[in-house]
C-alpha atoms as a PDB file:
ATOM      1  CA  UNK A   1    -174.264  56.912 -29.491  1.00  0.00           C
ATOM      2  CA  UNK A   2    -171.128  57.962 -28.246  1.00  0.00           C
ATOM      3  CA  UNK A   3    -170.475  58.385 -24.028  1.00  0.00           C
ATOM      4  CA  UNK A   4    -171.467  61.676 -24.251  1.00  0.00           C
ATOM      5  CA  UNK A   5    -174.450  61.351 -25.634  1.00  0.00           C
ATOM      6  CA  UNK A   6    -175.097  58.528 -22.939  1.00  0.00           C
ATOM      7  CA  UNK A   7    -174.116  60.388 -20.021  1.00  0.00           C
ATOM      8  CA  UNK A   8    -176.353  63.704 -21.177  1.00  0.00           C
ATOM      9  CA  UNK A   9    -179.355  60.935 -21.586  1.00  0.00           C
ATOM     10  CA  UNK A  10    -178.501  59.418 -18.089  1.00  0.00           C
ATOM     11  CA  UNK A  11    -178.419  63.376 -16.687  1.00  0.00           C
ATOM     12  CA  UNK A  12    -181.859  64.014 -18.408  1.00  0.00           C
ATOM     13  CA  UNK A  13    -183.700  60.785 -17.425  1.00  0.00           C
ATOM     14  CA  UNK A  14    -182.261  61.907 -13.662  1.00  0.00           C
ATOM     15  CA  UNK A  15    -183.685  65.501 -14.034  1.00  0.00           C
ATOM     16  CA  UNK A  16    -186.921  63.830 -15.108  1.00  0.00           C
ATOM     17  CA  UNK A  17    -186.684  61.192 -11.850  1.00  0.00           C
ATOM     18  CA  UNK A  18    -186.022  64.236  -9.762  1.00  0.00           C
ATOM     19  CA  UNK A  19    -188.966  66.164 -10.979  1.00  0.00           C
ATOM     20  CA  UNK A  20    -191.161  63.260 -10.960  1.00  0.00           C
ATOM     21  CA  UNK A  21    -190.344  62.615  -7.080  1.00  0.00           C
ATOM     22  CA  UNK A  22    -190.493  65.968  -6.242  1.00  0.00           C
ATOM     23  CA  UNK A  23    -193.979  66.264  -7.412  1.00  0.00           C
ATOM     24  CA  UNK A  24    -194.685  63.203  -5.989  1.00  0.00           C
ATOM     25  CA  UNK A  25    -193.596  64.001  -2.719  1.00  0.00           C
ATOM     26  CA  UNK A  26    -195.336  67.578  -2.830  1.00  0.00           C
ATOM     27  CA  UNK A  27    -198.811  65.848  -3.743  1.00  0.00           C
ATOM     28  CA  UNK A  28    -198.508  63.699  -0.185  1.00  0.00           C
ATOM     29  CA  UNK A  29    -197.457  67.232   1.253  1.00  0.00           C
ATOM     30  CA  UNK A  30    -200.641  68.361  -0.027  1.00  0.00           C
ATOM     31  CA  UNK A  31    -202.444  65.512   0.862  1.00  0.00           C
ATOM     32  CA  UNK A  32    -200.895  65.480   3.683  1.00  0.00           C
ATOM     33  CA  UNK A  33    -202.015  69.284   4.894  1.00  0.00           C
ATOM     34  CA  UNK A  34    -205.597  68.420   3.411  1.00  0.00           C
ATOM     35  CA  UNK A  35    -205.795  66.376   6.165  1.00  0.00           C
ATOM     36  CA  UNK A  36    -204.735  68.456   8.731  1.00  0.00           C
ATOM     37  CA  UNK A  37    -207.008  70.874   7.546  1.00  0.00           C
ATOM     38  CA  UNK A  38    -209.769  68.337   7.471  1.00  0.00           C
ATOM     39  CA  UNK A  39    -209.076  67.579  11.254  1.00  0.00           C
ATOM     40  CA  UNK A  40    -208.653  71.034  12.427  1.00  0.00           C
ATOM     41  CA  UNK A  41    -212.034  71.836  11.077  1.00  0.00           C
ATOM     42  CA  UNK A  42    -213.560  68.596  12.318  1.00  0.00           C
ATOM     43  CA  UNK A  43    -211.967  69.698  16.127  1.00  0.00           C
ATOM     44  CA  UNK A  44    -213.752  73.457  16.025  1.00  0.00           C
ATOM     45  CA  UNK A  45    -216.999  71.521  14.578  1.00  0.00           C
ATOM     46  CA  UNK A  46    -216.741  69.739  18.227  1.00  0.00           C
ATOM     47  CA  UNK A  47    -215.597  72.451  19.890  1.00  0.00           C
ATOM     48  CA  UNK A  48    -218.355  74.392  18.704  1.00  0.00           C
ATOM     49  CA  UNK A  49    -220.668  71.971  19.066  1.00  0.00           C
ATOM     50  CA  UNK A  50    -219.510  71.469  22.637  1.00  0.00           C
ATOM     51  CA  UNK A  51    -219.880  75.126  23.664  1.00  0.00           C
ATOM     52  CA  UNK A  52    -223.505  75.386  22.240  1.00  0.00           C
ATOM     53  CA  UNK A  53    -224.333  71.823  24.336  1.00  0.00           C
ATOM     54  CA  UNK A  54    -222.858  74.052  27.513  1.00  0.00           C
ATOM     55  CA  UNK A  55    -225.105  77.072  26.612  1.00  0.00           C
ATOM     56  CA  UNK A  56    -227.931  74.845  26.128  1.00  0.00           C
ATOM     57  CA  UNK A  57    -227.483  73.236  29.330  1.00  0.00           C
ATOM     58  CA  UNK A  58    -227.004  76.879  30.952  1.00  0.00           C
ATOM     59  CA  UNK A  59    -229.756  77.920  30.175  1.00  0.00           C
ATOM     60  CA  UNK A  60    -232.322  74.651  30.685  1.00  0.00           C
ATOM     61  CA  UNK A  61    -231.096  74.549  33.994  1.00  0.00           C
ATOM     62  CA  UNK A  62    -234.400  76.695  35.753  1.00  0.00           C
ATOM     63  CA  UNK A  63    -236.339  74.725  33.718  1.00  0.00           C
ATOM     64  CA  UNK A  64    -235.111  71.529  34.845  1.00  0.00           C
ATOM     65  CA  UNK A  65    -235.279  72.985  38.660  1.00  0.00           C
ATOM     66  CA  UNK A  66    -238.782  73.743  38.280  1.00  0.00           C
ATOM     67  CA  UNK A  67    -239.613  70.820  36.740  1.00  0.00           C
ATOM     68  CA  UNK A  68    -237.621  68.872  39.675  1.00  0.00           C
ATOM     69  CA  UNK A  69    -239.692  71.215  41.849  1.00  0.00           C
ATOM     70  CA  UNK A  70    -242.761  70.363  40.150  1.00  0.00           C
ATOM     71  CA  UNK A  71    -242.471  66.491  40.000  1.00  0.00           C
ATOM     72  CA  UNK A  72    -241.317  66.032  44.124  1.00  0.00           C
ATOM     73  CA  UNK A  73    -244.624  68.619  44.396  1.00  0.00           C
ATOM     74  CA  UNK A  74    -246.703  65.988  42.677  1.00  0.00           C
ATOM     75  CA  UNK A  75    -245.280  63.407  44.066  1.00  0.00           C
ATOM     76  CA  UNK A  76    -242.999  61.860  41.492  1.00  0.00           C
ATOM     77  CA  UNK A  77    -239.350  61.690  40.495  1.00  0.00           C
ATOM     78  CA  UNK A  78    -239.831  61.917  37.022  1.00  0.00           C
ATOM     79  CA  UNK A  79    -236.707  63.654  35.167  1.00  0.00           C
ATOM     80  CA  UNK A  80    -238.071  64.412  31.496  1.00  0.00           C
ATOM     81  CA  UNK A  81    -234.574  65.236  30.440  1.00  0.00           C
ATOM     82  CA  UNK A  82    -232.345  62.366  30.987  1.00  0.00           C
END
């Protein structure tokens, strides 16, 4: 093998280094925005979550009142939902 040869085999094991790391580097990209993804979704699960716990609690309140009401009417202090 003459240095020709050797030098266009050194080139073409580079190329394949090259190719190799850029693939590896776009799989952690991917990876990488997969779990971004995964997070953003998991935050408007919460989110929504936390707006429907608000609503909820919206619209218990008269019933909690009257129960309030009720229990110092009996007597009692008795808070059903704590």
């Amino acid at each position: 093998m003459g240095d020709y040869e050797r030098i266009e085999a050194i080139d073409r094991a580079a190329a394949r280094y090259r190719e190799y790391d850029l693939e590896v580097e776009q799989e952690r990209g991917r990876a990488s925005n997969e779990e971004v993804r995964r997070s953003e979704d998991q935050r408007r699960v919460e989110e929504q979550r936390k707006a429907e716990d608000r609503e909820y609690d919206r619209e218990a309140e008269p019933e909690r009142e009257y129960v309030d009401e009720y229990d110092e009417f009996r007597g009692r202090n008795i808070n059903v939902f704590a």
